[in-house]
PDB file of N, CA and C in Angstrom:
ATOM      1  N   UNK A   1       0.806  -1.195   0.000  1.00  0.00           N
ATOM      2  CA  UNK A   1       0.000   0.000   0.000  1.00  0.00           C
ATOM      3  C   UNK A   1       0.850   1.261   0.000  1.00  0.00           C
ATOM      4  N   UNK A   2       2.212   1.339   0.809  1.00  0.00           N
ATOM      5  CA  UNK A   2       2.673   2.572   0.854  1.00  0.00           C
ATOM      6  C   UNK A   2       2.902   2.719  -0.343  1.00  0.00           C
ATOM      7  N   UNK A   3       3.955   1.673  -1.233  1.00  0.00           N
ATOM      8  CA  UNK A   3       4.870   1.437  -2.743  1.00  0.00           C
ATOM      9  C   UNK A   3       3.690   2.305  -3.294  1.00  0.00           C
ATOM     10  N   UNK A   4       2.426   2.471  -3.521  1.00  0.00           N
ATOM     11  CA  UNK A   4       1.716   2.842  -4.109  1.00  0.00           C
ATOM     12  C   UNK A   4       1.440   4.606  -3.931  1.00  0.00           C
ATOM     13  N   UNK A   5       1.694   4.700  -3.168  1.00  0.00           N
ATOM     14  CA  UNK A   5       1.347   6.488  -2.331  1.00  0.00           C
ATOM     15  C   UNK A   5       3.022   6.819  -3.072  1.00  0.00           C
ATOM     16  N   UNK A   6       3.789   5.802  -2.964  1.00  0.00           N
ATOM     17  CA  UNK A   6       5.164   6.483  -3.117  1.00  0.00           C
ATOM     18  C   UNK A   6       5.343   6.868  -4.870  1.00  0.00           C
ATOM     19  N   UNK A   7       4.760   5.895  -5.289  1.00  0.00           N
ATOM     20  CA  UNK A   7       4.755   6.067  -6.743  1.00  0.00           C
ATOM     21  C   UNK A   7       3.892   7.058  -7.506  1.00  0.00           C
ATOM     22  N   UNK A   8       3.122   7.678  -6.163  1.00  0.00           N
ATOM     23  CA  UNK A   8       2.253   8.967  -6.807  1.00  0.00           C
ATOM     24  C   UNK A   8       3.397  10.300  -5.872  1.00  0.00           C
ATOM     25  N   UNK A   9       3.642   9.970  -4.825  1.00  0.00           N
ATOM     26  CA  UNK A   9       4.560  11.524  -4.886  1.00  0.00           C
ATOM     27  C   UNK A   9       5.457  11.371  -5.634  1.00  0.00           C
ATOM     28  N   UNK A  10       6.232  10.293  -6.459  1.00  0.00           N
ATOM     29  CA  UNK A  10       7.328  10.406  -7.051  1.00  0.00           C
ATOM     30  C   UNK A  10       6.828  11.103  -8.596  1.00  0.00           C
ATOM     31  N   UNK A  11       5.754  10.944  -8.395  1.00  0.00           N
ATOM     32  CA  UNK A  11       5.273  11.307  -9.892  1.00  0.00           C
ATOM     33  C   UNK A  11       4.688  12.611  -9.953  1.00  0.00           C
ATOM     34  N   UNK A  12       4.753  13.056  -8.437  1.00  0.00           N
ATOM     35  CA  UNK A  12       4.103  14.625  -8.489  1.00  0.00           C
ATOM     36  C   UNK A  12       4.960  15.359  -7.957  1.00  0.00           C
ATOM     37  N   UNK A  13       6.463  14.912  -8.099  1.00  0.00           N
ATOM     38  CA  UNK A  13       7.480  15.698  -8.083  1.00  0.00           C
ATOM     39  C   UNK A  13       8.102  15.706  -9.687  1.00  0.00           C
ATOM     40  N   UNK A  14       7.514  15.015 -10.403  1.00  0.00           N
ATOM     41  CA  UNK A  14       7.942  15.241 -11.849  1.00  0.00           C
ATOM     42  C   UNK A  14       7.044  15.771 -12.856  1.00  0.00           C
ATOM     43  N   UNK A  15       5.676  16.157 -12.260  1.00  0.00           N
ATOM     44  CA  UNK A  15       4.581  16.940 -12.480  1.00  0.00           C
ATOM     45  C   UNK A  15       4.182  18.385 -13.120  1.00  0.00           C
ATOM     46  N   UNK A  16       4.423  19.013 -13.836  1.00  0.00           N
ATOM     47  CA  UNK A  16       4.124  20.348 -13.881  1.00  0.00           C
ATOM     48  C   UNK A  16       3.105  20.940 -14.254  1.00  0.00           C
ATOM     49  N   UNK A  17       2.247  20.412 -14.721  1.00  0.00           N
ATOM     50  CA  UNK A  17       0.876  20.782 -15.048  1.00  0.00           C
ATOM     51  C   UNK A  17       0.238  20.824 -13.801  1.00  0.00           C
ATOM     52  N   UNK A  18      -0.008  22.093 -13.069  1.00  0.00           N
ATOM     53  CA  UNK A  18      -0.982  22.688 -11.528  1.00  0.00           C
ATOM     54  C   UNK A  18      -1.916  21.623 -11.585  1.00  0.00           C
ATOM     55  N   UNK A  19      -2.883  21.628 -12.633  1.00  0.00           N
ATOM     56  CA  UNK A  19      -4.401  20.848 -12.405  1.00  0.00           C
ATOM     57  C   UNK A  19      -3.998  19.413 -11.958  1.00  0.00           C
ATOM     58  N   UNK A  20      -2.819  18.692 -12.611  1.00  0.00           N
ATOM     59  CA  UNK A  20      -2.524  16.941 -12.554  1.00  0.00           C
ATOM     60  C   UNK A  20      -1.721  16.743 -11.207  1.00  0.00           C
ATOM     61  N   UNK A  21      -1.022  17.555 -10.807  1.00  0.00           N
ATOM     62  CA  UNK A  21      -0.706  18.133  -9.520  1.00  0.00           C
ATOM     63  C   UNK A  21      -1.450  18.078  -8.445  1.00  0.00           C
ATOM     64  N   UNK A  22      -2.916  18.976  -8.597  1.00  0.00           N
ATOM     65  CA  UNK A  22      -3.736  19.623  -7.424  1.00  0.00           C
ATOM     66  C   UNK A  22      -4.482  17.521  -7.535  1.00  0.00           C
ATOM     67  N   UNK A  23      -4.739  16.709  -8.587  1.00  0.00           N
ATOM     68  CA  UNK A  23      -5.153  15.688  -8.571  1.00  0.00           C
ATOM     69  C   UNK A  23      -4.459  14.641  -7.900  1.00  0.00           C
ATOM     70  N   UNK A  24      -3.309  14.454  -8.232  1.00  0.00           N
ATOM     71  CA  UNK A  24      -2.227  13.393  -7.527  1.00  0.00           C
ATOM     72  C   UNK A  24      -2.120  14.232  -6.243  1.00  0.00           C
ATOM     73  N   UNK A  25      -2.077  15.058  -5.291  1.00  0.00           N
ATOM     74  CA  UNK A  25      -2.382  15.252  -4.334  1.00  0.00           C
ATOM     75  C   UNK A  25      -3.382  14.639  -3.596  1.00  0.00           C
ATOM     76  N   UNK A  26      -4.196  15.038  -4.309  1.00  0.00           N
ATOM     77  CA  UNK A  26      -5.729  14.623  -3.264  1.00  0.00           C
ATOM     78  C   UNK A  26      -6.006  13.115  -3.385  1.00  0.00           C
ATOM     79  N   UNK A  27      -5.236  12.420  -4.595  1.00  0.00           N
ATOM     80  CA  UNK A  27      -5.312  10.951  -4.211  1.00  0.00           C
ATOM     81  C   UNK A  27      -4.373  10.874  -2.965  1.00  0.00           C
ATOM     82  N   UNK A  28      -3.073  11.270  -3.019  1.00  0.00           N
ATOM     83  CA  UNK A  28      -2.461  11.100  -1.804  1.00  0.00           C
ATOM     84  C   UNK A  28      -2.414  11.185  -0.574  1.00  0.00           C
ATOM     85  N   UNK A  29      -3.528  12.145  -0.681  1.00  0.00           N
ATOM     86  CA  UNK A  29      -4.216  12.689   1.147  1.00  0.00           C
ATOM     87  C   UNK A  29      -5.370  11.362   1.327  1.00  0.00           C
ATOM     88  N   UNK A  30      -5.813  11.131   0.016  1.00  0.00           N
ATOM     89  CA  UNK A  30      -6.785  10.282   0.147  1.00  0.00           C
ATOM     90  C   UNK A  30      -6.778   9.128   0.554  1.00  0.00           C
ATOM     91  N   UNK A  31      -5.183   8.240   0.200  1.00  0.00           N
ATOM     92  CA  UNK A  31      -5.129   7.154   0.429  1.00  0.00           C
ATOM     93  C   UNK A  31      -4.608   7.155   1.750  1.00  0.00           C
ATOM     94  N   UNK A  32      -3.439   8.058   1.902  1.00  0.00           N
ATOM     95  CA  UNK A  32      -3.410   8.189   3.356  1.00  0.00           C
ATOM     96  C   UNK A  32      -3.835   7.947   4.983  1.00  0.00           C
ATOM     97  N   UNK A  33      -5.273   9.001   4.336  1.00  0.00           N
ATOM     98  CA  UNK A  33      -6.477   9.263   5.241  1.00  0.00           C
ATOM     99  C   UNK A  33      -6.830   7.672   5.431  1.00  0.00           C
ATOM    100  N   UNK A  34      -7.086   6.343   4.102  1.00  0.00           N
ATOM    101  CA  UNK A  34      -7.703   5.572   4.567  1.00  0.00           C
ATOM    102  C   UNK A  34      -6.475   4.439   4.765  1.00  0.00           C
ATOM    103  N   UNK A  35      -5.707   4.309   4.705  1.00  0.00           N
ATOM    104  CA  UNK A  35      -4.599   3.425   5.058  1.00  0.00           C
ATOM    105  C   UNK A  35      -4.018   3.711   6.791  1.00  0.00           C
ATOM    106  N   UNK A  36      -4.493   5.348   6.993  1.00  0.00           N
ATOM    107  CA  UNK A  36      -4.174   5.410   8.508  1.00  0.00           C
ATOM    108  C   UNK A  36      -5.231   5.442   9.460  1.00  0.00           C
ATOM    109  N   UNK A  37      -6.376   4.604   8.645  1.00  0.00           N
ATOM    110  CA  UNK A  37      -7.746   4.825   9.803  1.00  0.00           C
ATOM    111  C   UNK A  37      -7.978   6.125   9.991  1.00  0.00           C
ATOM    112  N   UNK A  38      -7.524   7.540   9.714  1.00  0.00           N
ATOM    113  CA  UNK A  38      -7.980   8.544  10.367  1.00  0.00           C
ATOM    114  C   UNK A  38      -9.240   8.984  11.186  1.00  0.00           C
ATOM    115  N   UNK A  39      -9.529   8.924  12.255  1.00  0.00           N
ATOM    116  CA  UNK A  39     -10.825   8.292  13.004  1.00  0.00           C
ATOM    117  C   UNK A  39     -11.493  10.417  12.072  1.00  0.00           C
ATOM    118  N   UNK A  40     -11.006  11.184  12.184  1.00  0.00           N
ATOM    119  CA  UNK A  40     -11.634  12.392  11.327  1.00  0.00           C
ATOM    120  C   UNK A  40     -12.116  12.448  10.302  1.00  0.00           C
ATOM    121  N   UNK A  41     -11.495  12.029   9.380  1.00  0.00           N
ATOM    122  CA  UNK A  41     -11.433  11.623   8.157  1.00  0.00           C
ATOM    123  C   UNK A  41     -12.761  10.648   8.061  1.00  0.00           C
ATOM    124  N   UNK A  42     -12.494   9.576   8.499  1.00  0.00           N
ATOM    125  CA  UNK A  42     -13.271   8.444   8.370  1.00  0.00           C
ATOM    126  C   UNK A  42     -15.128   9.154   8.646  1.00  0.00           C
ATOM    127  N   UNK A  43     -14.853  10.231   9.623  1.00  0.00           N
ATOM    128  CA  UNK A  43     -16.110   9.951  10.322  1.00  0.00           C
ATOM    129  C   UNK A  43     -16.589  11.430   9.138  1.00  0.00           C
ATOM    130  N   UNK A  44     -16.020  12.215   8.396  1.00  0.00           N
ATOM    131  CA  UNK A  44     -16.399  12.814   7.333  1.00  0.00           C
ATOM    132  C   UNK A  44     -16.868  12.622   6.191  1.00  0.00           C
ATOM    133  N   UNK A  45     -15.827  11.087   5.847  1.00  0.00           N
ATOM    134  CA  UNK A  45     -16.066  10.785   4.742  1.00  0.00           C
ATOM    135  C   UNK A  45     -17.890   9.740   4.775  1.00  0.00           C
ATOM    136  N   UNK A  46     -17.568   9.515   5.905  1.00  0.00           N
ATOM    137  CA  UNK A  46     -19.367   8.734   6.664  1.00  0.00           C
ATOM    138  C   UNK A  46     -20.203   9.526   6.451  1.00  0.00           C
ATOM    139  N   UNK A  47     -20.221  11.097   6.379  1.00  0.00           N
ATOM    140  CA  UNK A  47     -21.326  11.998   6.511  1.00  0.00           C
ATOM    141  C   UNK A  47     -21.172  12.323   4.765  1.00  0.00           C
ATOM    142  N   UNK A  48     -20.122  12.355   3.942  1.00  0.00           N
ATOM    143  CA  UNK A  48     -20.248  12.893   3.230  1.00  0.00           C
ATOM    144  C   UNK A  48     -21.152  11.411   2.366  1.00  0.00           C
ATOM    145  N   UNK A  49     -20.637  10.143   2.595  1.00  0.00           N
ATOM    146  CA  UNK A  49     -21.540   9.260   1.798  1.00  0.00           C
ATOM    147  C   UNK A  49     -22.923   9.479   1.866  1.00  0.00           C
ATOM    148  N   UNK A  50     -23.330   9.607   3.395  1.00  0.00           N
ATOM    149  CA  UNK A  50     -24.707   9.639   3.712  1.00  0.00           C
ATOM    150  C   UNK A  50     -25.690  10.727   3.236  1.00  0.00           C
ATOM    151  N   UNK A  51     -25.041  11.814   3.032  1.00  0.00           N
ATOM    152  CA  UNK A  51     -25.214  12.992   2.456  1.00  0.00           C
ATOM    153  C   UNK A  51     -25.095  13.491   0.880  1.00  0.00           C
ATOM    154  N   UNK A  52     -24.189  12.797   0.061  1.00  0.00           N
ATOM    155  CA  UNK A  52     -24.355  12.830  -1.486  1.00  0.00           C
ATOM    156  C   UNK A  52     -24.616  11.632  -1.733  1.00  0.00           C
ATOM    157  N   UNK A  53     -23.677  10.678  -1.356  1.00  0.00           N
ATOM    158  CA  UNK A  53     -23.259   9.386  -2.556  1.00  0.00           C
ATOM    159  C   UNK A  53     -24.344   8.211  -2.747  1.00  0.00           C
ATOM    160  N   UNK A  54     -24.807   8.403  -1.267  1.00  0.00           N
ATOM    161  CA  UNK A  54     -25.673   6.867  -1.217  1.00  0.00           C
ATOM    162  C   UNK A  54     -26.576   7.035  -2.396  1.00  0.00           C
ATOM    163  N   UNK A  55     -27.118   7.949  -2.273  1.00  0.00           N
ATOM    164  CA  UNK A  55     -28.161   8.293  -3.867  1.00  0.00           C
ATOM    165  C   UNK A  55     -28.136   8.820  -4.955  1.00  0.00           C
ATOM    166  N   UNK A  56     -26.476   9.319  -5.101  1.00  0.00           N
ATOM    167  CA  UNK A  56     -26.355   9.711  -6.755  1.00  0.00           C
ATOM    168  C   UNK A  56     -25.748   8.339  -7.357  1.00  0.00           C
ATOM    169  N   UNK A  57     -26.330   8.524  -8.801  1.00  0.00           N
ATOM    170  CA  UNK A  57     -26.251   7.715 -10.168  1.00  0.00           C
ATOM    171  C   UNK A  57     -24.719   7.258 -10.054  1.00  0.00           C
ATOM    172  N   UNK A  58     -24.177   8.076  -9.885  1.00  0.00           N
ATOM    173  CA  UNK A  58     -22.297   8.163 -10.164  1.00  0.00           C
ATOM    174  C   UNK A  58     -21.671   7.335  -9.292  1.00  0.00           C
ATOM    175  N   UNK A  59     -22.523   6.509  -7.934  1.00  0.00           N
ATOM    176  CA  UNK A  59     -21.187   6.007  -7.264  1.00  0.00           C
ATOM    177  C   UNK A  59     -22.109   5.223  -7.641  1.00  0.00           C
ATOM    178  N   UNK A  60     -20.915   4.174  -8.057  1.00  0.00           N
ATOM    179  CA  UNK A  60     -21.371   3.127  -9.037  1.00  0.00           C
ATOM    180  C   UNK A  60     -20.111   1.666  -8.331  1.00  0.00           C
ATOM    181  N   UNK A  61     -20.359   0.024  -8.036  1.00  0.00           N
ATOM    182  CA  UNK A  61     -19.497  -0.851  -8.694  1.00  0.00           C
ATOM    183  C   UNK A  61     -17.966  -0.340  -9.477  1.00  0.00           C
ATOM    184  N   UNK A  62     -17.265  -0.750  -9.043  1.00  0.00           N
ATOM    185  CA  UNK A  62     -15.932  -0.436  -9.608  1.00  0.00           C
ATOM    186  C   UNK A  62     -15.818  -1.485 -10.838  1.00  0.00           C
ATOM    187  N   UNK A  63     -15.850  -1.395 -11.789  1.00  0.00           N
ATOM    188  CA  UNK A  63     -16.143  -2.335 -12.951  1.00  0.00           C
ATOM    189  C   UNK A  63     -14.812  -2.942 -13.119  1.00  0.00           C
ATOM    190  N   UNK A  64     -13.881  -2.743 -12.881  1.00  0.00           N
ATOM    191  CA  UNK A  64     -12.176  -3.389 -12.092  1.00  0.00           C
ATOM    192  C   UNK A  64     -11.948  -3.849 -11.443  1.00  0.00           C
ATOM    193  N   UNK A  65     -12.190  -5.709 -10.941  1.00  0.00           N
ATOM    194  CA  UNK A  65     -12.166  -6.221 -10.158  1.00  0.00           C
ATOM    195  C   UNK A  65     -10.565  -6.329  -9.596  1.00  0.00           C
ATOM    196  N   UNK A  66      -9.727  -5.948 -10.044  1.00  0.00           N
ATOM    197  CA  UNK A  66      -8.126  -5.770  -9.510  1.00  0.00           C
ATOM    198  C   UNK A  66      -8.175  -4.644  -8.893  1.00  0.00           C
ATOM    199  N   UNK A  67      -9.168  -3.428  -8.630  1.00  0.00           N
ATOM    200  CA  UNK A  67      -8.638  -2.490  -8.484  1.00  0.00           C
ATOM    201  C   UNK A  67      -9.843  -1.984  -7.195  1.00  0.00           C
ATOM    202  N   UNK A  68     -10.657  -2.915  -7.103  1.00  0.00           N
ATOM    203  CA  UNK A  68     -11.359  -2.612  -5.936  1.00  0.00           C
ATOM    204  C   UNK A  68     -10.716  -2.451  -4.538  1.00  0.00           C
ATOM    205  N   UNK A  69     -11.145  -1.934  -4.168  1.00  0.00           N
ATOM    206  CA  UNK A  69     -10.799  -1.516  -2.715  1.00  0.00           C
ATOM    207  C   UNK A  69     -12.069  -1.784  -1.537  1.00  0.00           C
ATOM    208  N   UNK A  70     -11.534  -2.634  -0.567  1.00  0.00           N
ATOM    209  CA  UNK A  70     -12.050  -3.174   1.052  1.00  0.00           C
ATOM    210  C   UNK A  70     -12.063  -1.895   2.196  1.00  0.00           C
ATOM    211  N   UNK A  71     -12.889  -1.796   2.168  1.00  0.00           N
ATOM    212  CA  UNK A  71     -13.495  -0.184   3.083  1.00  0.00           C
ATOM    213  C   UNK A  71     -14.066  -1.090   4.531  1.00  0.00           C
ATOM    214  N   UNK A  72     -13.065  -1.325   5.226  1.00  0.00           N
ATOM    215  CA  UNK A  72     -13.087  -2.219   6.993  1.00  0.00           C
ATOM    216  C   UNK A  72     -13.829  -1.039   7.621  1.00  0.00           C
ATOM    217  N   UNK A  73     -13.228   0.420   7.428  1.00  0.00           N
ATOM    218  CA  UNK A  73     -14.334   1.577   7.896  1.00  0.00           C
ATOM    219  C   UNK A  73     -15.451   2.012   7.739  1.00  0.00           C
ATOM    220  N   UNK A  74     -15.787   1.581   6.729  1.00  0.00           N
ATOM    221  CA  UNK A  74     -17.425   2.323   6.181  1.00  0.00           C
ATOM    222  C   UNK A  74     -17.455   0.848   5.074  1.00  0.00           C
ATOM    223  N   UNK A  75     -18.144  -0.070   4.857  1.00  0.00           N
ATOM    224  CA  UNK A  75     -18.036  -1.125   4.325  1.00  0.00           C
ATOM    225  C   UNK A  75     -18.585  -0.607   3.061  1.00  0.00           C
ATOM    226  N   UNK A  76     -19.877   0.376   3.362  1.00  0.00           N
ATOM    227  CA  UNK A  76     -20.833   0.832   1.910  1.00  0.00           C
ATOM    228  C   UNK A  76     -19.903   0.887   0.802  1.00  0.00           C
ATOM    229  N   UNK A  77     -18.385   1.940   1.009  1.00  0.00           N
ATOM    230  CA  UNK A  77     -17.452   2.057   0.283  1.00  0.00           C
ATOM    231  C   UNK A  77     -17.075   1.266  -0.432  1.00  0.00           C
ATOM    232  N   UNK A  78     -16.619  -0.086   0.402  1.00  0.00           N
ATOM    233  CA  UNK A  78     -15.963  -1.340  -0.383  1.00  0.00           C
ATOM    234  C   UNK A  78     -16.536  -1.319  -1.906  1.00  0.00           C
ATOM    235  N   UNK A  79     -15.541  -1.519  -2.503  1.00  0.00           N
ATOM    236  CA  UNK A  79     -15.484  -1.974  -4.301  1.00  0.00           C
ATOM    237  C   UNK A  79     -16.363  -0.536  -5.051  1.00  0.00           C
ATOM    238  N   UNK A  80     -16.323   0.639  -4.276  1.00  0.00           N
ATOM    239  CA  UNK A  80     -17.445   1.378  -4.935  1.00  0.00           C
ATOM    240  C   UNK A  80     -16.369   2.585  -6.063  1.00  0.00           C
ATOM    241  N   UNK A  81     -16.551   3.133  -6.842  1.00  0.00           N
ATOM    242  CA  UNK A  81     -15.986   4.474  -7.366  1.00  0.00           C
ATOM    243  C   UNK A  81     -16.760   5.866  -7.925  1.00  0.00           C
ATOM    244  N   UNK A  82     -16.529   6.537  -7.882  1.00  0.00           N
ATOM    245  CA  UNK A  82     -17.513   7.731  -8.496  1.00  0.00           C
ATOM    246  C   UNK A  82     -17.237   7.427 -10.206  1.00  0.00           C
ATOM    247  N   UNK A  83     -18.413   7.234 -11.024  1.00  0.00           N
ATOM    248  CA  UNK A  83     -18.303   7.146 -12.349  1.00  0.00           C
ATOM    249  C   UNK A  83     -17.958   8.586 -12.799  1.00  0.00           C
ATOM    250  N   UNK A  84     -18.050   9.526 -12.160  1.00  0.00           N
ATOM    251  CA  UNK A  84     -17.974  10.787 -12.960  1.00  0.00           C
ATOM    252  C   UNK A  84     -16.371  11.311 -13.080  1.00  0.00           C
ATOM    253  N   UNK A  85     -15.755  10.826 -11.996  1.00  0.00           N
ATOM    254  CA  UNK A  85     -14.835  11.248 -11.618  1.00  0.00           C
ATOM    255  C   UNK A  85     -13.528  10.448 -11.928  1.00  0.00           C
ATOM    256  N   UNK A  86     -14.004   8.912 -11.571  1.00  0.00           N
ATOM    257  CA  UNK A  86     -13.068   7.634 -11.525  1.00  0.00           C
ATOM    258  C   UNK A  86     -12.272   7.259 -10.610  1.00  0.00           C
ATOM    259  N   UNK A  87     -12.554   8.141  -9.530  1.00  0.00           N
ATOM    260  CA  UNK A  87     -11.972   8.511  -8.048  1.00  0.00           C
ATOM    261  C   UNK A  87     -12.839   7.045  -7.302  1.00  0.00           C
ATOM    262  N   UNK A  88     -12.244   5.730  -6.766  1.00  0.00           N
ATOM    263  CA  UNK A  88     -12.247   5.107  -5.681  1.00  0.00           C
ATOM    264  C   UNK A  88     -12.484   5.861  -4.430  1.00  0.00           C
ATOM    265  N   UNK A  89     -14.197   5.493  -4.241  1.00  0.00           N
ATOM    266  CA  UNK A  89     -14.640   5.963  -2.918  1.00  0.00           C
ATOM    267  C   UNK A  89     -14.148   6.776  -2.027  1.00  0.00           C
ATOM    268  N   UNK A  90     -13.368   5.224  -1.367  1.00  0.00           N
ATOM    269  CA  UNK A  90     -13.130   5.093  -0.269  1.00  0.00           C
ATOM    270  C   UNK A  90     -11.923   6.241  -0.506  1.00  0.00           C
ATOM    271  N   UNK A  91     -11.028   6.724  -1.261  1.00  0.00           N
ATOM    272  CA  UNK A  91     -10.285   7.458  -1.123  1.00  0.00           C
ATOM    273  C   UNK A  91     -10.474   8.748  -1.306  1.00  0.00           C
ATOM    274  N   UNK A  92     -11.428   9.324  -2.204  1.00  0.00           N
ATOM    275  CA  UNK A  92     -12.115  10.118  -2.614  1.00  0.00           C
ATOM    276  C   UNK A  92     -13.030  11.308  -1.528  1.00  0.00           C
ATOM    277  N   UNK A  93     -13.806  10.211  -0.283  1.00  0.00           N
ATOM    278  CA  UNK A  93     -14.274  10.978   0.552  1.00  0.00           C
ATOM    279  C   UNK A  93     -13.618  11.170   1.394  1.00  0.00           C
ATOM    280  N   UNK A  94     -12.123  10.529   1.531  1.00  0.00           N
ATOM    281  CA  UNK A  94     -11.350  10.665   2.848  1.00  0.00           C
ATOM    282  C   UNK A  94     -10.153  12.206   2.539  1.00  0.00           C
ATOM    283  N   UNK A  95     -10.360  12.893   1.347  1.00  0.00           N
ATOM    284  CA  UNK A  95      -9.476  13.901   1.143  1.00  0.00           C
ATOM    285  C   UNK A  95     -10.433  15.432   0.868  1.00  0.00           C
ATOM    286  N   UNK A  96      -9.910  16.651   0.762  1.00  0.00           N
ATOM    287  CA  UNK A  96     -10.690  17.782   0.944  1.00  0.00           C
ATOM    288  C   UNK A  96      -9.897  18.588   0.005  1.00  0.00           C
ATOM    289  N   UNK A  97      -8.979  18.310  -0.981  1.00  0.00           N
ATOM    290  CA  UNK A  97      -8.539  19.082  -1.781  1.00  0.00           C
ATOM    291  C   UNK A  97      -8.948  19.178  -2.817  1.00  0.00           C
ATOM    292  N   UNK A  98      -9.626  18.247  -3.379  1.00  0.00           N
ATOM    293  CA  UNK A  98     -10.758  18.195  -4.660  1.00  0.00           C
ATOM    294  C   UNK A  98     -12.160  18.052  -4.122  1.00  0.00           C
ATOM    295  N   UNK A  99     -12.974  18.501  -4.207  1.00  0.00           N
ATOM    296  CA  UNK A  99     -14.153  18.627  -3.381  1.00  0.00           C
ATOM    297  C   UNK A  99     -14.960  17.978  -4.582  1.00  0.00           C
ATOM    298  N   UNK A 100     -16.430  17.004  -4.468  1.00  0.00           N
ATOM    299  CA  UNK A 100     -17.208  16.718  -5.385  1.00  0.00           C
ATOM    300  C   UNK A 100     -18.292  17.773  -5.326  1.00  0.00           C
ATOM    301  N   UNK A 101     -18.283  18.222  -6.611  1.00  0.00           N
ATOM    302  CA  UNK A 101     -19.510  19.508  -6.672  1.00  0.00           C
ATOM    303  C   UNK A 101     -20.864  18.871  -6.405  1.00  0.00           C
ATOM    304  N   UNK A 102     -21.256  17.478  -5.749  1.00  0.00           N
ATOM    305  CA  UNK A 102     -22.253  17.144  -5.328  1.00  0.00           C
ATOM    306  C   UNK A 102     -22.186  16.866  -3.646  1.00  0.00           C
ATOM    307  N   UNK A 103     -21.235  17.299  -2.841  1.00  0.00           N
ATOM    308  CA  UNK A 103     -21.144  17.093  -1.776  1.00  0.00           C
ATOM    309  C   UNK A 103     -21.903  18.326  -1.256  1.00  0.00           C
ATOM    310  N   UNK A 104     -22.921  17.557  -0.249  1.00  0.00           N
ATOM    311  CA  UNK A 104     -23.705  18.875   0.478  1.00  0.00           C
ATOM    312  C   UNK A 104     -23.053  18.563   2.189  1.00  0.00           C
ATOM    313  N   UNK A 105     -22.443  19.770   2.189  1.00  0.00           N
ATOM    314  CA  UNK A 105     -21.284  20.137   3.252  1.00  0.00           C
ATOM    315  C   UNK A 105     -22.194  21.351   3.998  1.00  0.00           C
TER     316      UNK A 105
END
């Protein structure tokens, strides 16, 4: 799991485009957030499911069975991704630097 976080800062130190930047960030806070349990995090990303995701169209089945992800914190998460975005859940609600313009905060 870390090899994986490492292979996105290594790649957003060779980055120069701001927008692909401000993105490989917020995966990195994201995976972070859920690889360290963040009991904050966790309990945000709980309000933010309950509050957009459970009922929009977009969080959808991860149609990538290699690439699903086991959500031990919020189980709803497990194997889920935003279709709009392509952002994995579980990592997705655990970061605040890309915000989903459907999150009611």
């Amino acid at each position: 799991m870390w090899e994986k976080i490492k292979r996105y800062q290594e790649n957003l130190k060779k980055e120069s485009d701001p927008d692909v930047s401000k993105d490989i960030k917020a995966v990195i806070s994201g995976m972070t957030n859920f690889y360290i349990h963040s009991k904050s995090e966790n309990a945000k990303a709980k309000a933010r499911y309950e509050k957009s995701c459970a009922g929009c169209a977009y969080f959808i089945s991860d149609p990538i069975e290699s690439e699903k992800v086991t959500d031990k914190d919020i189980p709803d998460l497990s194997g889920k991704i935003c279709s709009l975005c392509g952002c994995t859940s579980s990592y997705k609600l655990r970061q605040t630097i890309k915000p989903c313009e459907f999150w009611k905060e």
